[in-house]
Protein backbone atom coordinates (compact mmCIF):
# COMPACT_ATOMS: atom_id res chain seq x y z
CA UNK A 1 27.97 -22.71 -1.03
CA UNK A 2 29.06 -18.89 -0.04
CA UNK A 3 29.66 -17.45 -3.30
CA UNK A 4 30.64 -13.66 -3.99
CA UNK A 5 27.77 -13.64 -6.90
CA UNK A 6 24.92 -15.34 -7.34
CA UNK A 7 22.30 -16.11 -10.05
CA UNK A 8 18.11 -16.10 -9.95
CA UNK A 9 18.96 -19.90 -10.24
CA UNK A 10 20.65 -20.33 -7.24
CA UNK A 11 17.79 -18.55 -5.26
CA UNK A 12 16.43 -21.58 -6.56
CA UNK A 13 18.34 -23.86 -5.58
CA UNK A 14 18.74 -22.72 -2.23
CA UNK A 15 15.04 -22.60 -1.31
CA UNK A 16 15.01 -26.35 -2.78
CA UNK A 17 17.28 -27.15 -0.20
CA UNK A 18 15.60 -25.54 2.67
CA UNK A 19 12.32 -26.87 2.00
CA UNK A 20 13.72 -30.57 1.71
CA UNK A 21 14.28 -33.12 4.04
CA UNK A 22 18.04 -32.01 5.25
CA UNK A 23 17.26 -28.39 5.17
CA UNK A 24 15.33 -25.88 7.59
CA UNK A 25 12.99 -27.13 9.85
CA UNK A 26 11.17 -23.66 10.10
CA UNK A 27 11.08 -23.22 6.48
CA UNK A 28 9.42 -26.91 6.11
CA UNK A 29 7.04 -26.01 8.64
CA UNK A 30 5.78 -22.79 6.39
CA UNK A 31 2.86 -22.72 4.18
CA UNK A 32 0.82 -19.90 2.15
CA UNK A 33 -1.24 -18.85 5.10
CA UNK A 34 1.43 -18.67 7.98
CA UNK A 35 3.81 -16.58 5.26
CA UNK A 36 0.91 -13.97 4.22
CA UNK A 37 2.14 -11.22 7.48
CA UNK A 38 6.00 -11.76 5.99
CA UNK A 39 4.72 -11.30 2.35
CA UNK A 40 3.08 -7.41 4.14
CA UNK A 41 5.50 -7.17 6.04
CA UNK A 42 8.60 -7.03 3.44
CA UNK A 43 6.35 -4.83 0.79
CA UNK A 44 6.20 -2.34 3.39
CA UNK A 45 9.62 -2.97 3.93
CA UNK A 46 10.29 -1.86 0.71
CA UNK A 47 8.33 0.84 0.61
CA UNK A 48 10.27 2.30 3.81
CA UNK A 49 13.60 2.36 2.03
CA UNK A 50 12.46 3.75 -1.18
CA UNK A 51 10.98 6.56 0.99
CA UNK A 52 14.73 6.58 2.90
CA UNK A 53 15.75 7.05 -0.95
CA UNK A 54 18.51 4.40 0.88
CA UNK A 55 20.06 2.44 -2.25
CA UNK A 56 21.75 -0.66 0.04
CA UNK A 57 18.48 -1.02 2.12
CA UNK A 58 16.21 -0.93 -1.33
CA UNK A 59 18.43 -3.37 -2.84
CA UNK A 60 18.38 -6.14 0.30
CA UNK A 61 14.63 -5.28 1.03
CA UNK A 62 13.53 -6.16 -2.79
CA UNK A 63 15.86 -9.33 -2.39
CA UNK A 64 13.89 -10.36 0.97
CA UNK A 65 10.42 -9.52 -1.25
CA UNK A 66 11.34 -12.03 -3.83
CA UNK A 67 12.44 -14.16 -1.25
CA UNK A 68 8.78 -14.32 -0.31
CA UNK A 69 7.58 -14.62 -3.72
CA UNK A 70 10.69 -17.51 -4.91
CA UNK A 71 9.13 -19.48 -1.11
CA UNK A 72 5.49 -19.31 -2.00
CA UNK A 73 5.94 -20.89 -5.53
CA UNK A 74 8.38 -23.78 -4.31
CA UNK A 75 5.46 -24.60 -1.75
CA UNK A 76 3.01 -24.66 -4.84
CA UNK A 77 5.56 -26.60 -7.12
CA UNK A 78 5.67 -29.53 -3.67
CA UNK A 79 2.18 -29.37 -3.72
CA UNK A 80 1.61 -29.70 -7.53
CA UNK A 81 0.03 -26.49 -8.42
CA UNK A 82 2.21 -24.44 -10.17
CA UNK A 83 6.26 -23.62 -10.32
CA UNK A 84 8.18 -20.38 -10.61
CA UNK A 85 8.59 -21.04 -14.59
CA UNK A 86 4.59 -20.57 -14.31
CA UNK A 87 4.57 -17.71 -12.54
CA UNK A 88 7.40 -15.78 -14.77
CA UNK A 89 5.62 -17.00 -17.77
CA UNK A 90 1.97 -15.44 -16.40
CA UNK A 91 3.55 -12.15 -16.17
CA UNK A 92 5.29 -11.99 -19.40
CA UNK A 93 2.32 -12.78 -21.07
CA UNK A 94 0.38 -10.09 -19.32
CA UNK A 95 2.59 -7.45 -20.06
CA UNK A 96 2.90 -8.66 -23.90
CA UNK A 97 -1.07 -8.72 -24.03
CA UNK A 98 -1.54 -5.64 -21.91
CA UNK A 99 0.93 -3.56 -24.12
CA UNK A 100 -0.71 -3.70 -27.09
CA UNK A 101 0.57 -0.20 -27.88
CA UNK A 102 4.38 -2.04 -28.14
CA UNK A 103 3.34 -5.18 -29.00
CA UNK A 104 0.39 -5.28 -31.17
CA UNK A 105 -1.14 -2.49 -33.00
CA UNK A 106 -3.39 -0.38 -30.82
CA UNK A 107 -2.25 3.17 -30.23
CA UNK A 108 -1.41 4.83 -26.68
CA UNK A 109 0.19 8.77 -27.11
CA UNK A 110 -0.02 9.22 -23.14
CA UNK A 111 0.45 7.18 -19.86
CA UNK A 112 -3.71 7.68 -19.64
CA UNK A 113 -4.02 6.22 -22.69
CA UNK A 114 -1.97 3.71 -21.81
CA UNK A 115 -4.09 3.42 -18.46
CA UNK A 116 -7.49 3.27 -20.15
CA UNK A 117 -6.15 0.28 -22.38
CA UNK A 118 -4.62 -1.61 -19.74
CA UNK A 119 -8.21 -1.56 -17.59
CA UNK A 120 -10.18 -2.52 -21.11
CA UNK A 121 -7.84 -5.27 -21.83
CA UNK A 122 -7.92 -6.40 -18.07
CA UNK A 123 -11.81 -6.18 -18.01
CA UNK A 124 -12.10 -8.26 -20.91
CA UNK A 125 -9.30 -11.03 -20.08
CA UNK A 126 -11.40 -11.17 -16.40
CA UNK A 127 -14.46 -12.22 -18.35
CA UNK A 128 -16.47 -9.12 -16.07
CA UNK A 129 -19.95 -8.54 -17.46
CA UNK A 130 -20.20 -5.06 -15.29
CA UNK A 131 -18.14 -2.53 -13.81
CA UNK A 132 -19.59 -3.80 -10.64
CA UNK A 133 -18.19 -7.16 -11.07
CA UNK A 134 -14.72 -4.76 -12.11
CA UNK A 135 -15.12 -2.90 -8.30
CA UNK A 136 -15.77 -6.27 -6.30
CA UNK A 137 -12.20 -7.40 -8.25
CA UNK A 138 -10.61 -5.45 -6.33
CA UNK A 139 -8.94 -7.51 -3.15
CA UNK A 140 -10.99 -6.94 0.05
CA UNK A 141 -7.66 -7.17 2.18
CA UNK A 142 -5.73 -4.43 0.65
CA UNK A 143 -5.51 -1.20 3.09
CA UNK A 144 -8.95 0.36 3.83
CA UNK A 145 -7.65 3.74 1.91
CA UNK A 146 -6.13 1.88 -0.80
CA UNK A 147 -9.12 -0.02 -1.28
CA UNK A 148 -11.43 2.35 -1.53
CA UNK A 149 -8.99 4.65 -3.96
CA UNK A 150 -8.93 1.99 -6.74
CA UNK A 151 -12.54 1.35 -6.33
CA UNK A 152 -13.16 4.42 -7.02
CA UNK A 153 -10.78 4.60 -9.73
CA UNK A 154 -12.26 2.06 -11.54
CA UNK A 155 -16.54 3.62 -10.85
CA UNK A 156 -14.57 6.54 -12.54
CA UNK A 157 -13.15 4.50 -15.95
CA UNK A 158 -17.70 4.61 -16.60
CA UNK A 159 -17.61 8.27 -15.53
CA UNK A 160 -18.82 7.82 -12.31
CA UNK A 161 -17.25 10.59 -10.71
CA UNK A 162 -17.39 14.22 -9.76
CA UNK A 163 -17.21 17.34 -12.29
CA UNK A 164 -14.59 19.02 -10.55
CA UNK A 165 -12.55 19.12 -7.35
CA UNK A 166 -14.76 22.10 -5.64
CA UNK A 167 -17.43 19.46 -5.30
CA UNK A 168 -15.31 17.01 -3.91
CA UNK A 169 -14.04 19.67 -0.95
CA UNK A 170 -17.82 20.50 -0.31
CA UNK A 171 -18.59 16.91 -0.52
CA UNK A 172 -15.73 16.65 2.48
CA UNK A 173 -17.35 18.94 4.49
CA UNK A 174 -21.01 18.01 3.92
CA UNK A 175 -19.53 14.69 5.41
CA UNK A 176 -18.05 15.80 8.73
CA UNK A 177 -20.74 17.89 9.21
CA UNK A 178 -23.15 14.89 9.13
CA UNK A 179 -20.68 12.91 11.34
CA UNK A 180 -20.71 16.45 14.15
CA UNK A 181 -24.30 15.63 13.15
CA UNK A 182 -24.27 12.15 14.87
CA UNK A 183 -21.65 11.97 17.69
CA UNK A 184 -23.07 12.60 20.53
CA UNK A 185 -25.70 10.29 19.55
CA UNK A 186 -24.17 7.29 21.15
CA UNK A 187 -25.25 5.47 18.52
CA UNK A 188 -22.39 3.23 17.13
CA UNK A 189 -23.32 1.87 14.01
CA UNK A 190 -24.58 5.23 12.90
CA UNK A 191 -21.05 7.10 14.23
CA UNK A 192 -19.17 4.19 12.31
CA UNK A 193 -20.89 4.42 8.86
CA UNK A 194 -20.39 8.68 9.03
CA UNK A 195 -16.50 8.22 10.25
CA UNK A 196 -16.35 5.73 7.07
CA UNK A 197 -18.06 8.65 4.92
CA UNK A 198 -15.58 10.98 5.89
CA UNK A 199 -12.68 9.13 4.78
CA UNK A 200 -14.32 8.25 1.79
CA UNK A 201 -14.39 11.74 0.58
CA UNK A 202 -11.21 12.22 2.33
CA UNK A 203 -9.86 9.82 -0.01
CA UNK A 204 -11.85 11.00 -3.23
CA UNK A 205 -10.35 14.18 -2.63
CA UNK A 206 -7.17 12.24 -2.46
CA UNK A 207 -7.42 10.97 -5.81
CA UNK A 208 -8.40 14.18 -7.38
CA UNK A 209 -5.15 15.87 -5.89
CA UNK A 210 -3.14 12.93 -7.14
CA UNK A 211 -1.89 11.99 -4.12
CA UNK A 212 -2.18 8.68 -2.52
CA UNK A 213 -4.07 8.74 1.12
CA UNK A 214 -2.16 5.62 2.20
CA UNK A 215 0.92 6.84 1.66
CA UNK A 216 0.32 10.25 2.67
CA UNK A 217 -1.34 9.45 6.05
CA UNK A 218 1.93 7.08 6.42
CA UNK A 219 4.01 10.11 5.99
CA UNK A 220 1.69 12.45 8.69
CA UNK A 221 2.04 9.62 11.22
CA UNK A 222 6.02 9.54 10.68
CA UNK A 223 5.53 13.42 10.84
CA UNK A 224 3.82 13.02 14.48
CA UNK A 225 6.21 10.22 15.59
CA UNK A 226 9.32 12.57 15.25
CA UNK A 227 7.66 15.82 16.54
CA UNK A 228 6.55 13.04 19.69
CA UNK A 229 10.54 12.79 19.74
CA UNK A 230 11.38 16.17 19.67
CA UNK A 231 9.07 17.11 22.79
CA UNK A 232 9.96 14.18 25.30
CA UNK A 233 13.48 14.99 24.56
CA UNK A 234 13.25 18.47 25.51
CA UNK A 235 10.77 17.78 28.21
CA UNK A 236 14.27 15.31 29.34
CA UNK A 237 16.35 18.12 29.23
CA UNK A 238 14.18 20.42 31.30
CA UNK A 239 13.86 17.87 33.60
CA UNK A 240 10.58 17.14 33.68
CA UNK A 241 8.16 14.42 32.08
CA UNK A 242 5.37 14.63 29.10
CA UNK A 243 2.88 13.13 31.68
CA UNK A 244 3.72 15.97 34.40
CA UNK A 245 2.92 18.75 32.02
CA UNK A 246 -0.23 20.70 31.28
CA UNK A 247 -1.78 20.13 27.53
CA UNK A 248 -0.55 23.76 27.44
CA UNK A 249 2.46 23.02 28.07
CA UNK A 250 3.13 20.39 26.03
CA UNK A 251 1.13 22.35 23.12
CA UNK A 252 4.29 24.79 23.16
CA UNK A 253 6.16 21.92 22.82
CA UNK A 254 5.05 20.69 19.84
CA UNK A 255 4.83 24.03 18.43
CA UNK A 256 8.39 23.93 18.79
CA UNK A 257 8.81 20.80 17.23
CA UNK A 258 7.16 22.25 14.08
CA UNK A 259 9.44 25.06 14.25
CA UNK A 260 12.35 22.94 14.57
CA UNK A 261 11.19 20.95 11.69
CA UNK A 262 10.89 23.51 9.72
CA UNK A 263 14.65 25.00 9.89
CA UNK A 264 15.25 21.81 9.29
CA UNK A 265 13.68 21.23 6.25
């Protein structure tokens, strides 16, 4: 069966055999639900090496993704839904009925052209009477930032949005003021709904700067992780340990870290 090449086919093939009778008992045992964290799991998988810019890893991470996405349609082809000839044929004719612009006649100069056509096209395929029924389209179990970035996206395609970006840094501070407003409250619910409010705006202001929060606030939390790094190892060296040491002390630290990051950059 080890072959040095192999074809979409055999991918196939080989998940036929695991899912029958002589092949894997775990992979028998699998079903939509129980393979939903592996389906997360190897997106953000490939996300990881594309940010390593790390050709191998990209490469064996996309082949684990459409492992996931090969498994899930041999369950549905068992179960007499749908096969993988289904599923390639749904997304060919999407893109050949979304790209109207190289496969039909309409006319898109720009990528926002193309953009605005794509949502029109979508809206009208969905059968969506309103833009609300357009925002509640959006999956409820993506991220919380990415979530509320295409929802707000799409309140934008009806010009729902603001003027310009000044008004989106005042509305950012109008919120955390309101949340300073309501800590020491003790009053939950009310703290909750101003913390949501705040990233809100944070991630209007996102969108504006064309940068998305998700994978920004990914990046700052790698960016904490390896500054964390840098002070218990010198902490090590001096002999001493992170929970021994003063906040001011371990303040300098991290001010070194920066500075070692930055000679490093």
């Amino acid at each position: 069966m080890l072959k040095d090449r192999y074809s979409f086919e055999d991918l196939l093939e080989i998940m036929r055999i695991l899912r029958s009778g002589e092949g894997c008992p775990w992979d028998r045992e699998q079903t939509h639900e129980s393979l939903k964290k592996y389906l997360i799991e190897e997106t953000y998988e490939v996300l990881e090496a594309i940010d390593l810019k790390d050709r191998d890893k990209l490469v064996e991470e996309l082949g684990d993704l459409l492992l996931q996405i090969v498994f899930h349609a041999r369950i549905a082809e068992e179960a007499g839904m749908f096969s993988m000839d289904d599923v390639i044929t749904g997304i060919c004719r999407k893109m050949v009925l979304r790209h109207t612009h190289v496969f039909g006649d309409a006319k898109a100069e720009t990528a926002e052209d193309v953009v605005n056509n794509w949502e029109a096209i979508k809206k009208k395929e969905k059968g969506a009477k309103s833009q609300t029924e357009v925002l509640k389209s959006v999956p409820a179990n993506l991220p919380a930032l990415m979530r509320s970035y295409k929802v707000q996206q799409k309140a934008a395609q009806v010009g729902f949005d603001w003027d310009n970006i000044e008004d989106v840094f005042s509305k950012v501070i109008e919120e955390i003021n309101e949340l300073r407003d309501v800590y020491k409250s003790k009053n939950v619910a009310r703290i909750t709904e101003e913390v949501g409010d705040v990233f809100f705006a944070l991630v209007n202001l996102s969108r504006f700067l064309g940068t998305q929060p998700e994978l920004a606030l990914n990046a700052t939390t790698n960016k904490f992780i390896a500054r964390f790094e840098f002070m218990e190892k010198e902490s090590r060296e001096a002999g001493r340990k992170l929970e021994e040491m003063t906040l001011a002390e371990m303040d300098e630290l991290w001010n070194k870290a920066k500075m070692h990051e930055a000679k490093s950059e």
